[in-house]
C-alpha atoms as a PDB file:
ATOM      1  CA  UNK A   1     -48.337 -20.130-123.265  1.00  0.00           C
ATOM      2  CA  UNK A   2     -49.980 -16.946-122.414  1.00  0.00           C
ATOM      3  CA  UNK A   3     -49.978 -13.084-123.026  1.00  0.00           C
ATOM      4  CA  UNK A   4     -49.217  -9.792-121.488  1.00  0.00           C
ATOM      5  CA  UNK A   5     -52.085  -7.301-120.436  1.00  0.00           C
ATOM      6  CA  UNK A   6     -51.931  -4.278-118.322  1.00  0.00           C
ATOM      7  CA  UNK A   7     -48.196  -5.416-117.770  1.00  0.00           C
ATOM      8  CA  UNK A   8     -49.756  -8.427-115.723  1.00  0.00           C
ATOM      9  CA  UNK A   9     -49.005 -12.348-117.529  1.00  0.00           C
ATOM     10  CA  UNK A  10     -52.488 -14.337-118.509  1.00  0.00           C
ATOM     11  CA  UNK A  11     -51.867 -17.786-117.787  1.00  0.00           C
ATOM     12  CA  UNK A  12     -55.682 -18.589-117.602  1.00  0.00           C
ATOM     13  CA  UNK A  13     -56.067 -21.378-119.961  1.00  0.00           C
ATOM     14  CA  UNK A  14     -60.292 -20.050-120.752  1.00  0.00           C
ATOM     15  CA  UNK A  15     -58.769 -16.315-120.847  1.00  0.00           C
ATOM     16  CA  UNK A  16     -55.928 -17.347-123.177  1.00  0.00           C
ATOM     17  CA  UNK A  17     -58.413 -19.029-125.657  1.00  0.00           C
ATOM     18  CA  UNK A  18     -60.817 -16.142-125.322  1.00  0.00           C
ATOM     19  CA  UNK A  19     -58.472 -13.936-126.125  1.00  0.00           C
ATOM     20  CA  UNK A  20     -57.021 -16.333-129.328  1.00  0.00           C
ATOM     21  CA  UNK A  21     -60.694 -17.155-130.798  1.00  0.00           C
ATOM     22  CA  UNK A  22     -60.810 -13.215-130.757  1.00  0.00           C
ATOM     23  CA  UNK A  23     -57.477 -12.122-132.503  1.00  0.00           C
ATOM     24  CA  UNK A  24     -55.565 -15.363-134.353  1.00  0.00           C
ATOM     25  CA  UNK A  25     -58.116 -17.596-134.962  1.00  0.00           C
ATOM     26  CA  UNK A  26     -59.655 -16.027-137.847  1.00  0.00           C
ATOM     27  CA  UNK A  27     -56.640 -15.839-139.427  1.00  0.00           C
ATOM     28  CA  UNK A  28     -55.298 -18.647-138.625  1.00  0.00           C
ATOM     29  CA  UNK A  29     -58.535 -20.544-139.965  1.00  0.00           C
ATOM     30  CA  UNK A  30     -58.435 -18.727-143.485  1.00  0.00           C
ATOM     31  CA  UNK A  31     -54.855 -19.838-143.774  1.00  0.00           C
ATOM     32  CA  UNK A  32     -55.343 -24.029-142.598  1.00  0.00           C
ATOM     33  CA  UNK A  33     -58.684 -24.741-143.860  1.00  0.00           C
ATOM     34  CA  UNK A  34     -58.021 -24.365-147.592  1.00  0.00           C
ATOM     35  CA  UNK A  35     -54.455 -26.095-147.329  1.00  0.00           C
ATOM     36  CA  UNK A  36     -56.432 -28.927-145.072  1.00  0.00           C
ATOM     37  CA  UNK A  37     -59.271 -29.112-147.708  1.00  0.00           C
ATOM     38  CA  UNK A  38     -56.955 -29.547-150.938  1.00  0.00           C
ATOM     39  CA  UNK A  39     -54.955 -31.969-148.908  1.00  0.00           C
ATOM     40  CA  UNK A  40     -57.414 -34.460-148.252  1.00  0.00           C
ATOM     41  CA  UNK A  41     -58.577 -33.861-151.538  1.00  0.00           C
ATOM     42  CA  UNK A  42     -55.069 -35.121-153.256  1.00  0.00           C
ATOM     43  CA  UNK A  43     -55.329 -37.653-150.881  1.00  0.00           C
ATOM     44  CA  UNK A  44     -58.400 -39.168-150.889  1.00  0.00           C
ATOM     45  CA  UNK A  45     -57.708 -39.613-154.864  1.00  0.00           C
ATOM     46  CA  UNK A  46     -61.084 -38.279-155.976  1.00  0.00           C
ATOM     47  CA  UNK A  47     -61.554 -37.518-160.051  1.00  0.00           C
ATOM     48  CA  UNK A  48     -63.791 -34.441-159.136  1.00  0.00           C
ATOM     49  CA  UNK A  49     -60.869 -31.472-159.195  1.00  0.00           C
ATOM     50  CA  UNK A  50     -57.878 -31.356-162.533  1.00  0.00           C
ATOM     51  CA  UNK A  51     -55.136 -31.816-160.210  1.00  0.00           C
ATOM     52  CA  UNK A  52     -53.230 -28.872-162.116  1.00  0.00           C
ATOM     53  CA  UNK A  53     -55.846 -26.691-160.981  1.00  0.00           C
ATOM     54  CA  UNK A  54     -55.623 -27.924-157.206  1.00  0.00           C
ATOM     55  CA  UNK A  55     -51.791 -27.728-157.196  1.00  0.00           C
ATOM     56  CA  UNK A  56     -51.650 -24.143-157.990  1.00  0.00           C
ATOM     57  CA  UNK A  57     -54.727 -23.342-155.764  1.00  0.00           C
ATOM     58  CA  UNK A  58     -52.673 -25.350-152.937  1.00  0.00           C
ATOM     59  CA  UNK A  59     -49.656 -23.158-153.726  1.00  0.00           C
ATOM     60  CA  UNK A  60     -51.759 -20.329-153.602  1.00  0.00           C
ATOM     61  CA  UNK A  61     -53.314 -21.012-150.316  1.00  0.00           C
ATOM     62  CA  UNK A  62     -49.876 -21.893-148.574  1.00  0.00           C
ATOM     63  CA  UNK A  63     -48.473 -18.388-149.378  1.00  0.00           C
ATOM     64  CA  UNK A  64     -51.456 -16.969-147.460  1.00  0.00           C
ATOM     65  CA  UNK A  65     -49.479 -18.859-144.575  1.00  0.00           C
ATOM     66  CA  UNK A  66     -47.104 -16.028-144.714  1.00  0.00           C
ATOM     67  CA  UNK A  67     -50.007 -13.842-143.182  1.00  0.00           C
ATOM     68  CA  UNK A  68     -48.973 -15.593-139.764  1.00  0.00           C
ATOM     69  CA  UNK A  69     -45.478 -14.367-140.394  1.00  0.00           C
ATOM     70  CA  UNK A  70     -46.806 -11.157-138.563  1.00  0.00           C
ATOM     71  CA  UNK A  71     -46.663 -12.659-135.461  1.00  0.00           C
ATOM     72  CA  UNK A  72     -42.681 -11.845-136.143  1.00  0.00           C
ATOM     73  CA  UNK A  73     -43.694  -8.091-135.322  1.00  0.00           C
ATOM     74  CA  UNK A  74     -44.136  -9.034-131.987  1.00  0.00           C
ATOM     75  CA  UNK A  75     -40.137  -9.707-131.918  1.00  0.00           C
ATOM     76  CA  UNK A  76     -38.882  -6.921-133.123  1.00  0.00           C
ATOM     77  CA  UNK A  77     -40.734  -4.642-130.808  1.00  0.00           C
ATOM     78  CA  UNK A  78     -39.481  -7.353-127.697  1.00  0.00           C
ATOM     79  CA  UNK A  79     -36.182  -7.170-129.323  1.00  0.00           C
ATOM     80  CA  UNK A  80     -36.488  -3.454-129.021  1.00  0.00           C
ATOM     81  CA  UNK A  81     -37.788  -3.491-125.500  1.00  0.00           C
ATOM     82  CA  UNK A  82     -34.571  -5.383-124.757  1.00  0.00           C
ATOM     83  CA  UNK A  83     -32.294  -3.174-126.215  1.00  0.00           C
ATOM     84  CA  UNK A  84     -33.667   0.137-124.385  1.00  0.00           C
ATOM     85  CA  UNK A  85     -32.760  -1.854-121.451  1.00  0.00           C
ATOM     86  CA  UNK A  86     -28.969  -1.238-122.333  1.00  0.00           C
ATOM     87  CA  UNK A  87     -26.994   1.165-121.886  1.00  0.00           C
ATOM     88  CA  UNK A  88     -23.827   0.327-123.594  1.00  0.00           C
ATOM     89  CA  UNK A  89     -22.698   0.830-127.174  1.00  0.00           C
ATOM     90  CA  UNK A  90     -20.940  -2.434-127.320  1.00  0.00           C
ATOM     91  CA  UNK A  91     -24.425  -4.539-126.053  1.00  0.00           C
ATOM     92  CA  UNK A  92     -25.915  -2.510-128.722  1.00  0.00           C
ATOM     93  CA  UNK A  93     -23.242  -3.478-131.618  1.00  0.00           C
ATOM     94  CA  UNK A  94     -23.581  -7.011-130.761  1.00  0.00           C
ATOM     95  CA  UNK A  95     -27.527  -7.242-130.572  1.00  0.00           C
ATOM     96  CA  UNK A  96     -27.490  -5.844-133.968  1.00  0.00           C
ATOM     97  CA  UNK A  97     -24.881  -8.536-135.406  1.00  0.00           C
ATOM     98  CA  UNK A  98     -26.943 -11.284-133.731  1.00  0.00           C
ATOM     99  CA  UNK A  99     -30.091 -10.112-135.003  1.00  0.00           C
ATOM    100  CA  UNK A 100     -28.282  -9.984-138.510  1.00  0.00           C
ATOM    101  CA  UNK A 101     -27.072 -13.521-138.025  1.00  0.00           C
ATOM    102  CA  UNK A 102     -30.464 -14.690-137.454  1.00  0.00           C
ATOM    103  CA  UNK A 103     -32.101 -13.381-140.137  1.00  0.00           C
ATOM    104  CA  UNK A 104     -29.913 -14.775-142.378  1.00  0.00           C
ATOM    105  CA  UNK A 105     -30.379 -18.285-140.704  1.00  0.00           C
ATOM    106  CA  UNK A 106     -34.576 -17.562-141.571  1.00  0.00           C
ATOM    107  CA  UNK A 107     -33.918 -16.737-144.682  1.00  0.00           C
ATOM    108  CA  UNK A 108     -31.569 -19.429-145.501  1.00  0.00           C
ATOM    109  CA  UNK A 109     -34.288 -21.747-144.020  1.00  0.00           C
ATOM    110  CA  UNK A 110     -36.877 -20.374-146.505  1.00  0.00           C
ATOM    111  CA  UNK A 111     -34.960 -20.740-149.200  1.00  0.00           C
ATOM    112  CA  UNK A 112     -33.430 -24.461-149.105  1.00  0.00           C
ATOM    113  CA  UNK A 113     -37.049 -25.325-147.412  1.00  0.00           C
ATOM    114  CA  UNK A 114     -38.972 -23.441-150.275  1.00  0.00           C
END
């Protein structure tokens, strides 16, 4: 894993974590810490919280998961980069259908998952 700066790939493990603790982490902390908290909560089996309450806070917290979703911007604008590289029509056509077809796939998997 790494990232792209200055067109030149980071594949410095202490840049790559610099550069995560200073973008991602945050949110990536708000998101798992909650869900983490209110799962070893229901597990531990403690009286303190009415687990109606901690159900729909848990539900709550997990669609602030979607908030990493954004990192699917990143793939349109690569999908884009890769379709400038064309030329043709035809490439074009079928880069469209098979970004149709797996969107439906994603969405299929959100809803028989969800």
């Amino acid at each position: 894993v790494g990232y792209v700066e200055k067109g030149v790939a980071i594949m410095n493990p202490r840049k790559i974590l610099v550069r995560y603790l200073t973008t991602w982490f945050l949110v990536d902390a708000c998101v798992l810490v909650p869900d983490w908290i209110f799962s070893i909560a229901a597990s531990s089996g403690t009286g303190n919280v009415d687990e109606g309450d901690s159900l729909k806070l848990l539900r709550a917290f997990r669609i602030m998961k979607t908030i990493r979703l954004l990192r699917l911007v990143k793939i349109k604008w690569l999908l884009d980069a890769i379709n400038d590289l064309f030329d043709s029509e035809v490439t074009s056509i079928l880069m469209s259908i098979v970004k149709m077809v797996l969107l439906l796939l994603v969405i299929n998997h959100f809803i028989a998952c969800g």
